[in-house]
Structures are given as structure tokens and as C-alpha cells.
Protein backbone atom coordinates (compact mmCIF):
# COMPACT_ATOMS: atom_id res chain seq x y z
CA UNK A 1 225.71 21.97 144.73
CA UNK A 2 224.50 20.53 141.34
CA UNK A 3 222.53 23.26 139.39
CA UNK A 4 220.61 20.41 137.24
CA UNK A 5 216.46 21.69 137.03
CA UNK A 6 217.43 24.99 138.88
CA UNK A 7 214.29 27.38 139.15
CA UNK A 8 214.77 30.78 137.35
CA UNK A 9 214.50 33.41 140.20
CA UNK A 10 211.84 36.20 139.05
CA UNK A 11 212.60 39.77 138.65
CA UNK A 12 216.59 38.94 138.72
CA UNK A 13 217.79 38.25 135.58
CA UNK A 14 216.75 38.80 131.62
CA UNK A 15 216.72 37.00 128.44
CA UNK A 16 220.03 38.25 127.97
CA UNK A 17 221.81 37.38 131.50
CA UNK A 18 222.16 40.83 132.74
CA UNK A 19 220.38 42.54 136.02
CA UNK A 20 217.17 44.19 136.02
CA UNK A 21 214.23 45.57 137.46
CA UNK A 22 213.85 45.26 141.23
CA UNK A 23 215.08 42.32 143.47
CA UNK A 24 212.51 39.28 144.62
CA UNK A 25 212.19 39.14 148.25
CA UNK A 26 214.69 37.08 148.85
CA UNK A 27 218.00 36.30 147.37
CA UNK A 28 220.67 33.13 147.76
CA UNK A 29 224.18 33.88 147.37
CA UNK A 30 227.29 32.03 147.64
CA UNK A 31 229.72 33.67 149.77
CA UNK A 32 233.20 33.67 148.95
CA UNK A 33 236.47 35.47 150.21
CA UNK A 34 239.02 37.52 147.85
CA UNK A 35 242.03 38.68 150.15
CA UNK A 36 239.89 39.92 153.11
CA UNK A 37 236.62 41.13 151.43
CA UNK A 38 233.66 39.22 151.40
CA UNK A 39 232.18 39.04 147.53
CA UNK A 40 228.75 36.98 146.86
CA UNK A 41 227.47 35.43 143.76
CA UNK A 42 223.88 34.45 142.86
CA UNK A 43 223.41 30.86 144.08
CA UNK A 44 221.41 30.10 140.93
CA UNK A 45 224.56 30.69 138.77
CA UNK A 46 226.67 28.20 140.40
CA UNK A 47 226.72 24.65 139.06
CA UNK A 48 229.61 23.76 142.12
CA UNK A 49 232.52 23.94 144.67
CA UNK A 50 235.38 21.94 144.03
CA UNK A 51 238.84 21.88 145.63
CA UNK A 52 241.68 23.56 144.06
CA UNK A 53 243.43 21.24 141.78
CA UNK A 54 246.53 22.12 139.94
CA UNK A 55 245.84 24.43 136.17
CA UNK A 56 247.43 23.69 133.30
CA UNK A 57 248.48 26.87 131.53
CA UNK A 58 247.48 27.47 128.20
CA UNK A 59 249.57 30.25 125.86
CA UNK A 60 248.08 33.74 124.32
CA UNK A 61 245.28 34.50 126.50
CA UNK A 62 243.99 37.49 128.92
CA UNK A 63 245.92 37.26 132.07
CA UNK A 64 243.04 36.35 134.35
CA UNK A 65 243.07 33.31 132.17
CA UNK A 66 245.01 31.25 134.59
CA UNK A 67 244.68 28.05 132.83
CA UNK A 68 242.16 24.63 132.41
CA UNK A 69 241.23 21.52 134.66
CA UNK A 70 239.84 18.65 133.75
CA UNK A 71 236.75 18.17 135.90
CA UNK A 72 235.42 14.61 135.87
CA UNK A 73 236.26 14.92 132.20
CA UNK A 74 235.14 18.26 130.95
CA UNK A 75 237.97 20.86 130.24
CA UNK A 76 236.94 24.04 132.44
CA UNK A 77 238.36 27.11 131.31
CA UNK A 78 239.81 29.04 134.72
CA UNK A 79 239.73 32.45 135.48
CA UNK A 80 241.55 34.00 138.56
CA UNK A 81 238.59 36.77 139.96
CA UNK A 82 241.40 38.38 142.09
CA UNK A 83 243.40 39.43 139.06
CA UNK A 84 239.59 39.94 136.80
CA UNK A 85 238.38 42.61 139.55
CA UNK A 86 241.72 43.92 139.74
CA UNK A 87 242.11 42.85 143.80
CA UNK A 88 246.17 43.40 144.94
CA UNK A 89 247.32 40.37 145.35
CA UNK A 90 248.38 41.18 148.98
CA UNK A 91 248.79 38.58 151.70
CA UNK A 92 246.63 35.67 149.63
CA UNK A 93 246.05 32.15 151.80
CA UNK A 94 248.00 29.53 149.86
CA UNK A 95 246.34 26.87 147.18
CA UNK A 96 245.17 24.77 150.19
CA UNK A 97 242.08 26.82 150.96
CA UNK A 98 241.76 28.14 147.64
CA UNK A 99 238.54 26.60 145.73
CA UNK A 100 237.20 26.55 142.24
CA UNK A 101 233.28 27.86 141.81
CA UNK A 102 232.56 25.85 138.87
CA UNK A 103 229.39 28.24 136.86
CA UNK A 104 226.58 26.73 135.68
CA UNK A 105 226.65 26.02 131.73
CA UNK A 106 224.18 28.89 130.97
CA UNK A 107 226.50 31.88 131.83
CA UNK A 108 228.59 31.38 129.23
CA UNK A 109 229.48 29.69 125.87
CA UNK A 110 232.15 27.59 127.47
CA UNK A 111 232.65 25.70 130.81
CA UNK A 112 234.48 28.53 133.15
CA UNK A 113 235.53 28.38 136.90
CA UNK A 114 236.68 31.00 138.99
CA UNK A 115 239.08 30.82 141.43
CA UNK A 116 238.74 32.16 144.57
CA UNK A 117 240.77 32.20 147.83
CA UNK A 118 238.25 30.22 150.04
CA UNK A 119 234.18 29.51 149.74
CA UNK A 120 232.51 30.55 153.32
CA UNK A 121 228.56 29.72 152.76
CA UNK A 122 225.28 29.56 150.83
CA UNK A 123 223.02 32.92 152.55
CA UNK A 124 219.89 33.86 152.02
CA UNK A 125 218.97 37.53 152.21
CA UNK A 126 216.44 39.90 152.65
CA UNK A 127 216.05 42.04 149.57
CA UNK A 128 215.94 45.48 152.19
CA UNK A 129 219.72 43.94 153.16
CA UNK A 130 220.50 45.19 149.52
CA UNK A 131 222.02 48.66 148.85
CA UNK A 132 222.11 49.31 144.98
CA UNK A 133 222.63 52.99 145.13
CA UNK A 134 226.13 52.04 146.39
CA UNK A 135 227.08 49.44 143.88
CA UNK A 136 228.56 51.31 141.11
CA UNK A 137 230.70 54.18 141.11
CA UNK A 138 230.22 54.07 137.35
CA UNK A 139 227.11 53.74 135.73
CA UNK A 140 228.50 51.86 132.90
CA UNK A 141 230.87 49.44 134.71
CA UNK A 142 227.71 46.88 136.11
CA UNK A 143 229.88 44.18 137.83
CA UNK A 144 228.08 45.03 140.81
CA UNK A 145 224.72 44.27 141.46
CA UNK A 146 224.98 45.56 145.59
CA UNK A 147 226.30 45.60 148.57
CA UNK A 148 224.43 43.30 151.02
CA UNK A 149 224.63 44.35 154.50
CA UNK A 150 224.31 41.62 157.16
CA UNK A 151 224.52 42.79 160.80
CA UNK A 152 227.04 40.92 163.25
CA UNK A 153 227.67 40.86 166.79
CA UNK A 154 231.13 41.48 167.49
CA UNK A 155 231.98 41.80 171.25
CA UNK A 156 229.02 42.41 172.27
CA UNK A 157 228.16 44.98 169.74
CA UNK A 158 226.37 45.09 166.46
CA UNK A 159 227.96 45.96 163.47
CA UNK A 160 227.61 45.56 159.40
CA UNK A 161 229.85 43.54 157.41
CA UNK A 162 229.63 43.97 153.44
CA UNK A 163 229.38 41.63 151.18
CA UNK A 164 230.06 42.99 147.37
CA UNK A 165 227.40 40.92 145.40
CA UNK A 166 228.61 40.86 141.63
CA UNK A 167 227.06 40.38 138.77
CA UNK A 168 229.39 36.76 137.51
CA UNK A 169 226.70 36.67 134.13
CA UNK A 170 228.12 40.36 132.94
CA UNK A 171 231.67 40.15 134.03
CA UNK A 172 232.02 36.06 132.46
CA UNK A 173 229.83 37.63 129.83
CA UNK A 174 233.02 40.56 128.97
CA UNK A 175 235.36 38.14 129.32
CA UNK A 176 233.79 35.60 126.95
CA UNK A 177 233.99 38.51 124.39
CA UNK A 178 237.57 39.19 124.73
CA UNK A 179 236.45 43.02 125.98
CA UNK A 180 238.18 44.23 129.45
């Protein structure tokens, strides 16, 4: 999923990384799992997926620092999202499904990856399967971009599953400044 001569998606982002304005028709995510909610990030943000390899801790940083990885030989700086979002812990899968979502170098001012407890797909949606006025509880906290709702058939009967689409630009973005 190599990000190399990605196009910019109109009306998402702004010279500064953060959200605005109103969504194109169509947006990619990739779809990951954190305990057993379904989060998304903005496909065009990803450089890739890689399989969890072992951290090597690093002293005096935040505590969603979990560590770095040498990746084909560039030190990736990674963050645990689970402990970032503030997610319990609860009953997490082990290391073995576990994946790294390796950003693409614009996000931030360093190489970052954030770990996640298993990658599910790349989806495209239909902006109307957006619901902003949902996304923040807070006006100032803008992790969230939405909530995508995609509609599943589950015994025979339809039903919405969530998936919490956050904003990875603003929330690497605090991080990179030592805030939160």
C-alpha cells in the first residue's frame, strides 16, 4: 500500500493537515479494529501495513510511545492508538494479529506507526454514509472527523455498524508537539 505520487483528495484536507469544509463524494478509508470497535483512517494518509514486529523501548517519553522498529532500515517511531484514544485495554487479541499502519511521511515531522490490534480492509464510502454532527462531543477535541455508517445484513436483517473515522493528521499532529 505504497503512498509514493498519492493524489491529494479535494475538499478533505488544508495546507495545514487538519479537516475542513465539506467531504468529496467519496472517501477511502482503511479499516482497522481497536478492542471491538471499528475505527477508519483516510487511505491517503497511509504509506503501509506491516506485521507486528517486536519494539524496542526507548526511555522518557509519553506513554503511548511504545517504542521504535526498524523498517527496511528507517527507525519508525511507534505509538500504541489504544492507549492515545484512551481505549481500556480489555480483552486485546495477542501480538499475532496485531499490525503496524506505517503513515505516510507528510503527517508528521518524523516516521510514526500506530499500532493497532488487527487491519480489516481498504472501503470506499459514500460521503451521505458520513455523520459529522455526531463526531465530537467537544467542539475543541477534533480527533474525529465522523462516524461512517455502513449497513449489514445480519440474519437476515439490516443493521448499521459504525466505524469512528479519525482524524490521524490532528491527533499525530498533538502528539508530535508533546501536547495531550
Amino acid at each position: 500500500m505504497e503512498a509514493a505520487g498519492k493524489p491529494q483528495v479535494p475538499g478533505v484536507t488544508n495546507e495545514a493537515g487538519s479537516r475542513a469544509g465539506a467531504l468529496p463524494p467519496s472517501i477511502q478509508v482503511v479499516e482497522f479494529m481497536l478492542g471491538s470497535e471499528r475505527f477508519a483512517i483516510d487511505l491517503f494518509d497511509v504509506r503501509e501495513v506491516v506485521e507486528y514486529t517486536p519494539v524496542t523501548k526507548i526511555p522518557r517519553v509519553p506513554p503511548y510511545v511504545i517504542g521504535i522498529i526498524d523498517l527496511r532500515g528507517d527507525v519508525i517511531r511507534i505509538i500504541d492508538l489504544k492507549d492515545r484514544l484512551s481505549i481500556p485495554r480489555g480483552n486485546s487479541p495477542g501480538t499475532e494479529t496485531s499490525r503496524i499502519i506505517v503513515l505516510d511521511s507528510r503527517i508528521a515531522a518524523e516516521r510514526i506507526g500506530i499500532l493497532v490490534d488487527d487491519v480489516m480492509s481498504v472501503s470506499t464510502f459514500d460521503s451521505s454514509q458520513v455523520d459529522r454532527t455526531s463526531s465530537s462531543f467537544n467542539r475543541d477535541e477534533t480527533t474525529i472527523i465522523g462516524i461512517i455508517k455502513r449497513t449489514v445484513r445480519v440474519r437476515d436483517k439490516d443493521s448499521n455498524e459504525l466505524i469512528i473515522w479519525i482524524d490521524i493528521r490532528n491527533l499525530v499532529g498533538r502528539t508530535d508537539s508533546g501536547s495531550g
